[in-house]
C-alpha atoms as a PDB file:
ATOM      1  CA  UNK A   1       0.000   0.000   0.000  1.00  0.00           C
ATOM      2  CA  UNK A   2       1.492   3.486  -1.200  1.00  0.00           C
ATOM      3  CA  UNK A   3       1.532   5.468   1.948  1.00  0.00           C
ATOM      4  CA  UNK A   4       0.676   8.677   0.726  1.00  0.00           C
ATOM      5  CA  UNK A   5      -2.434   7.903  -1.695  1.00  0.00           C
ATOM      6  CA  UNK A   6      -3.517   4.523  -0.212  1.00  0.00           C
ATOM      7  CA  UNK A   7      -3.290   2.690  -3.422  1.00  0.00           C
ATOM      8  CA  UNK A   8      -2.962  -0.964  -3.415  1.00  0.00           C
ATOM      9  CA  UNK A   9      -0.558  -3.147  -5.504  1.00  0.00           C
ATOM     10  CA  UNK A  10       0.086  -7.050  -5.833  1.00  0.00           C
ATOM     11  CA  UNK A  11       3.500  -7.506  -7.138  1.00  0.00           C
ATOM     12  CA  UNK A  12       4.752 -10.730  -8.221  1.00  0.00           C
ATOM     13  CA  UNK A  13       7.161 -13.258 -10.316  1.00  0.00           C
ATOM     14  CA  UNK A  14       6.960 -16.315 -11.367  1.00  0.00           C
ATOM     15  CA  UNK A  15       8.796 -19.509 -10.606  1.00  0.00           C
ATOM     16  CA  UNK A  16       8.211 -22.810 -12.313  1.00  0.00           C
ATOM     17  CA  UNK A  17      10.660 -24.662  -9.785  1.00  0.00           C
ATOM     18  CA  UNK A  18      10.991 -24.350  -6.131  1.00  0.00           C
ATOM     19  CA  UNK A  19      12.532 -20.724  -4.799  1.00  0.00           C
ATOM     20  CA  UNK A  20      15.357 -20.413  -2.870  1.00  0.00           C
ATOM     21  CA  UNK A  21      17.539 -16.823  -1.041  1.00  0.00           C
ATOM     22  CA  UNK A  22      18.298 -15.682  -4.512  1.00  0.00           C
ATOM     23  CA  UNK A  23      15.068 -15.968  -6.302  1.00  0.00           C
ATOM     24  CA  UNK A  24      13.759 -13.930  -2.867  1.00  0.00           C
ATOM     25  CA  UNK A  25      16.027 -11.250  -3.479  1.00  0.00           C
ATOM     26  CA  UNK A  26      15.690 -11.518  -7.319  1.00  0.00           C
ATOM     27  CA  UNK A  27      11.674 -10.224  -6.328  1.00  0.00           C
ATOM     28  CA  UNK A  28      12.504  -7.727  -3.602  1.00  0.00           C
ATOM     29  CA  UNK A  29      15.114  -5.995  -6.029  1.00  0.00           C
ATOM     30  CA  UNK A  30      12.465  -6.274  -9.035  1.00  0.00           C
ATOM     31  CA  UNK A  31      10.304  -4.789  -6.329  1.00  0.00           C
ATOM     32  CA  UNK A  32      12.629  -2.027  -5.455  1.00  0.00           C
ATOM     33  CA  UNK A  33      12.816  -0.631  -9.098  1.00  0.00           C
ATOM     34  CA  UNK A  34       9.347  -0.383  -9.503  1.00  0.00           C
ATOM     35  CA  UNK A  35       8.764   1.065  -6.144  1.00  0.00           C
ATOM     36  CA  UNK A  36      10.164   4.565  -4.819  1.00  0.00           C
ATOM     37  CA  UNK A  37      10.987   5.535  -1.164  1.00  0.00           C
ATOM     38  CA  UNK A  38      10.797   3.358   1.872  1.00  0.00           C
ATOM     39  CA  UNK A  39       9.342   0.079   0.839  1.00  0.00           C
ATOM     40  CA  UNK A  40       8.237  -2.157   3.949  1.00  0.00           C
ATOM     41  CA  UNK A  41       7.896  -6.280   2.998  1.00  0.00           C
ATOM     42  CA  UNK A  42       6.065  -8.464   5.435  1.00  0.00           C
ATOM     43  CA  UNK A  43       7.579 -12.280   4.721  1.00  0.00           C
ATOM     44  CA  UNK A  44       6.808 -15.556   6.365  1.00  0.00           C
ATOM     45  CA  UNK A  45       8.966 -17.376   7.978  1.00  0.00           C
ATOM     46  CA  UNK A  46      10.273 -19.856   5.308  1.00  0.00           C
ATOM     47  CA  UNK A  47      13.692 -20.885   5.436  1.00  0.00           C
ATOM     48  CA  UNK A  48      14.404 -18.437   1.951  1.00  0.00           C
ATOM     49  CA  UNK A  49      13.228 -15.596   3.696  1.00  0.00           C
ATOM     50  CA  UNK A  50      16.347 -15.718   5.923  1.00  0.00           C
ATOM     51  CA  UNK A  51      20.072 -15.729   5.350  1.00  0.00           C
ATOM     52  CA  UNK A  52      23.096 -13.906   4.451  1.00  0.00           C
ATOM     53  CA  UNK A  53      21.666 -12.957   0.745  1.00  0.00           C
ATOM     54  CA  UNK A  54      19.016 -11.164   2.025  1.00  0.00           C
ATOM     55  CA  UNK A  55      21.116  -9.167   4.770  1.00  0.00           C
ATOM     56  CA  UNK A  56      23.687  -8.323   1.946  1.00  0.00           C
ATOM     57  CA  UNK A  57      20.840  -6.901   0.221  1.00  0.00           C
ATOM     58  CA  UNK A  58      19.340  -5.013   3.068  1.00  0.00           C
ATOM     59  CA  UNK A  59      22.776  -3.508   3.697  1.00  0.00           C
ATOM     60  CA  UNK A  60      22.949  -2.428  -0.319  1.00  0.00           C
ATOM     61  CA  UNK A  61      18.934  -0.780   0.026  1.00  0.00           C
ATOM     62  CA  UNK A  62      18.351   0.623   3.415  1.00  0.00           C
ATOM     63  CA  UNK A  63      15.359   1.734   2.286  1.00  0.00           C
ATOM     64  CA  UNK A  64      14.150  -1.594   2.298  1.00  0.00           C
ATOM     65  CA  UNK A  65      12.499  -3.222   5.464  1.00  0.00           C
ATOM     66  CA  UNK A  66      11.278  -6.825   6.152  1.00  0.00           C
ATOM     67  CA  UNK A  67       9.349  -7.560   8.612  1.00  0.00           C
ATOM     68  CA  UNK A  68       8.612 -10.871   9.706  1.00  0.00           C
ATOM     69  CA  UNK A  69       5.039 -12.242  10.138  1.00  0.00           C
ATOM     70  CA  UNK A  70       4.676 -14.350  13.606  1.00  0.00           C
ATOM     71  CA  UNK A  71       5.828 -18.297  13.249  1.00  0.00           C
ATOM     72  CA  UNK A  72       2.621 -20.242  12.426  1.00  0.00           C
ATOM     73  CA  UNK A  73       0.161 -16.996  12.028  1.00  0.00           C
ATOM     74  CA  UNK A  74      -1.372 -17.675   8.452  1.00  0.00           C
ATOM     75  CA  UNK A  75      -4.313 -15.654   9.106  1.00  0.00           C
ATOM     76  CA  UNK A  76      -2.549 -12.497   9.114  1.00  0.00           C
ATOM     77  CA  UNK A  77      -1.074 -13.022   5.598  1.00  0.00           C
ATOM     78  CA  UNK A  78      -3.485 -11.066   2.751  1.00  0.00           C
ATOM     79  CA  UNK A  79      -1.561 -13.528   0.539  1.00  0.00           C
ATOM     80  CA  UNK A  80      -3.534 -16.214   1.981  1.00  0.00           C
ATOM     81  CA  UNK A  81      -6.406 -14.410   0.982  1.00  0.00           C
ATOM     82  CA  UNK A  82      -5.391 -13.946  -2.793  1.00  0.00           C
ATOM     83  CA  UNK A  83      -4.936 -17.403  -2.973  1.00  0.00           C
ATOM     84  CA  UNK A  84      -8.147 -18.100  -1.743  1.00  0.00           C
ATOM     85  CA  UNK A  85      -9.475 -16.070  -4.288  1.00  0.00           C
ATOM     86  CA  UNK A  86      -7.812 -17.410  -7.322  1.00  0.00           C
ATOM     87  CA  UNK A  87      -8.528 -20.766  -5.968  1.00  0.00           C
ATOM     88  CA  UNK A  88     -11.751 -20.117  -5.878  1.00  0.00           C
ATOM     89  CA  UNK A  89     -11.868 -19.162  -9.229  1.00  0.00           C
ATOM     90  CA  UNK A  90      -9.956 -22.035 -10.877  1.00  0.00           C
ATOM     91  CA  UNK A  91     -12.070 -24.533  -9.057  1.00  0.00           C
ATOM     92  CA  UNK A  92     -14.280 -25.372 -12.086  1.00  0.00           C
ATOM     93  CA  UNK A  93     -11.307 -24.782 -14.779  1.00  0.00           C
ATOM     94  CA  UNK A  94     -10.170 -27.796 -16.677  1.00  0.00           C
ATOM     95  CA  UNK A  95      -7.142 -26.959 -18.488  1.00  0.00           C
ATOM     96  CA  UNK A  96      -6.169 -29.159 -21.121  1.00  0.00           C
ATOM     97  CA  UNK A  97      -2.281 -29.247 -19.931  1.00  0.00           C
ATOM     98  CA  UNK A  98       0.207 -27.238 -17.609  1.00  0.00           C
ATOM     99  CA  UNK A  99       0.268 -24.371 -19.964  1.00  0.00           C
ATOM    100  CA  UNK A 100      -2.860 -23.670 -20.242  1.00  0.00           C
ATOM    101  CA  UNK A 101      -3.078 -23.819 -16.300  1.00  0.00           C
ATOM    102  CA  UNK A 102      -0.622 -21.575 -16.063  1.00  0.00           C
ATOM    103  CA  UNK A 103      -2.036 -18.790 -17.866  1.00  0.00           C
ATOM    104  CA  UNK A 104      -5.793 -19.843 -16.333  1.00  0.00           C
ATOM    105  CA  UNK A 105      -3.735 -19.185 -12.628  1.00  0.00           C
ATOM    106  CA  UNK A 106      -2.115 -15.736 -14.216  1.00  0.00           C
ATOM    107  CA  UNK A 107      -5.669 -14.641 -15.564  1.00  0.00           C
ATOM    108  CA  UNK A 108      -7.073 -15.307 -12.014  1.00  0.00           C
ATOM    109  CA  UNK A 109      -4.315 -13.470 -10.095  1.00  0.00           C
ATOM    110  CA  UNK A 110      -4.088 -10.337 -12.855  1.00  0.00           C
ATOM    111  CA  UNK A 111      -7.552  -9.937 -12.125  1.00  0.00           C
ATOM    112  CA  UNK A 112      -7.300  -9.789  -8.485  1.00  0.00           C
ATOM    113  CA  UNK A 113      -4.436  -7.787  -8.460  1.00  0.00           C
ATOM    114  CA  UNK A 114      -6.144  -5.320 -10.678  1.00  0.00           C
ATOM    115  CA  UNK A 115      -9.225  -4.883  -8.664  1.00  0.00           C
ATOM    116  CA  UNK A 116      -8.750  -2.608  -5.404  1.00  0.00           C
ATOM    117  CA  UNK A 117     -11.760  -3.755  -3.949  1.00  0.00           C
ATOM    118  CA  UNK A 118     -10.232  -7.487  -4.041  1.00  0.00           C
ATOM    119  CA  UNK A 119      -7.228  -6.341  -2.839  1.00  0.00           C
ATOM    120  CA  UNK A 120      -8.503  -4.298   0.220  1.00  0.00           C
ATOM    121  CA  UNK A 121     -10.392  -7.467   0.699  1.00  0.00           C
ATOM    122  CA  UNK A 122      -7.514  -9.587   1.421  1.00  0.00           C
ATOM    123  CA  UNK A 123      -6.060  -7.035   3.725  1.00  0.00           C
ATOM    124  CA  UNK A 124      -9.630  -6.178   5.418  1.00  0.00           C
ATOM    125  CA  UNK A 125     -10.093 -10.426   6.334  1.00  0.00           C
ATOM    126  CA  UNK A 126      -6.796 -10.744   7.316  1.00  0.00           C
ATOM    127  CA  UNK A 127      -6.108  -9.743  11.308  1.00  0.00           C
ATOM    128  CA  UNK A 128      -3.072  -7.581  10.408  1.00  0.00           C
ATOM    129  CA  UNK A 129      -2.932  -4.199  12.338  1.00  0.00           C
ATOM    130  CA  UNK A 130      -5.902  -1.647  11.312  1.00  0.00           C
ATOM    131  CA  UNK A 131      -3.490   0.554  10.045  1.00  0.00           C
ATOM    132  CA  UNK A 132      -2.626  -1.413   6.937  1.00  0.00           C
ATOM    133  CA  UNK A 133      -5.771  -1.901   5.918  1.00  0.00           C
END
C-alpha cells in the first residue's frame, strides 16, 4: 500500500521450480525498481526468507524493510487471501495441460491484483494491524 495515496498493488514473479535466497532477493530488487521511497515487505517465515543474501541486500537498500510475520500466524497473511481467491476461481477450470493452467492461474491473479476492492479485501479479512488496511 502506497503510503501517501492509499493505493494498493500485488507484485509478483513467477517460478516454475521451487525458490530459494536468490530468487527472494531476485523479487525484492524487481520490487525495489518499480517502487520509490521506503518500501516495507512483510515475509513468512520460510527458510528463503532468511540468510546472508538477504542481509547483503538489506545492507545495499536501506530503504528496504522486512518484517517478519509471527511463526505459524497464516491468518494475518493477505496472501492467503489472494490465494483463496484465485482458488476459488480455478475450481471449475479444466485446463487441457500445464500451460494452459498456467495462464488460467495468471488470468485469475491479474484480475485480483487489478481490482482494489479485491485487494482491500484480502487485507480487510486478514487480522493484520488496522493501520494497513
Amino acid at each position: 500500500m502506497s503510503p501517501r495515496r492509499h493505493q494498493l498493488g500485488l507484485y509478483y514473479l513467477r517460478y516454475f521450480d521451487n525458490i530459494g535466497q536468490a530468487e527472494v532477493c531476485r523479487f525484492l530488487r524487481e520490487l525495489l525498481r518499480h517502487l520509490r521511497g521506503p518500501v516495507m515487505v512483510l515475509l513468512d517465515n520460510s527458510s528463503t526468507h532468511h540468510g546472508e543474501p538477504l542481509h547483503h541486500l538489506r545492507r545495499q537498500h536501506p530503504r528496504l524493510h522486512i518484517e517478519p510475520f509471527p511463526a505459524y500466524a497464516p491468518e494475518l497473511n493477505p496472501d492467503e487471501g489472494v490465494w483463496s481467491l484465485a482458488k476459488r476461481e480455478l475450481a471449475n477450470s479444466c485446463p487441457h495441460d500445464v500451460e494452459e493452467l498456467m495462464e488460467d492461474v495468471l488470468r485469475s491473479i491479474n484480475a485480483i491484483r487489478t481490482s482494489p476492492e479485491k485487494l482491500r479485501g484480502c487485507i480487510v479479512q486478514s487480522e493484520l494491524p488496522s493501520f494497513l488496511r
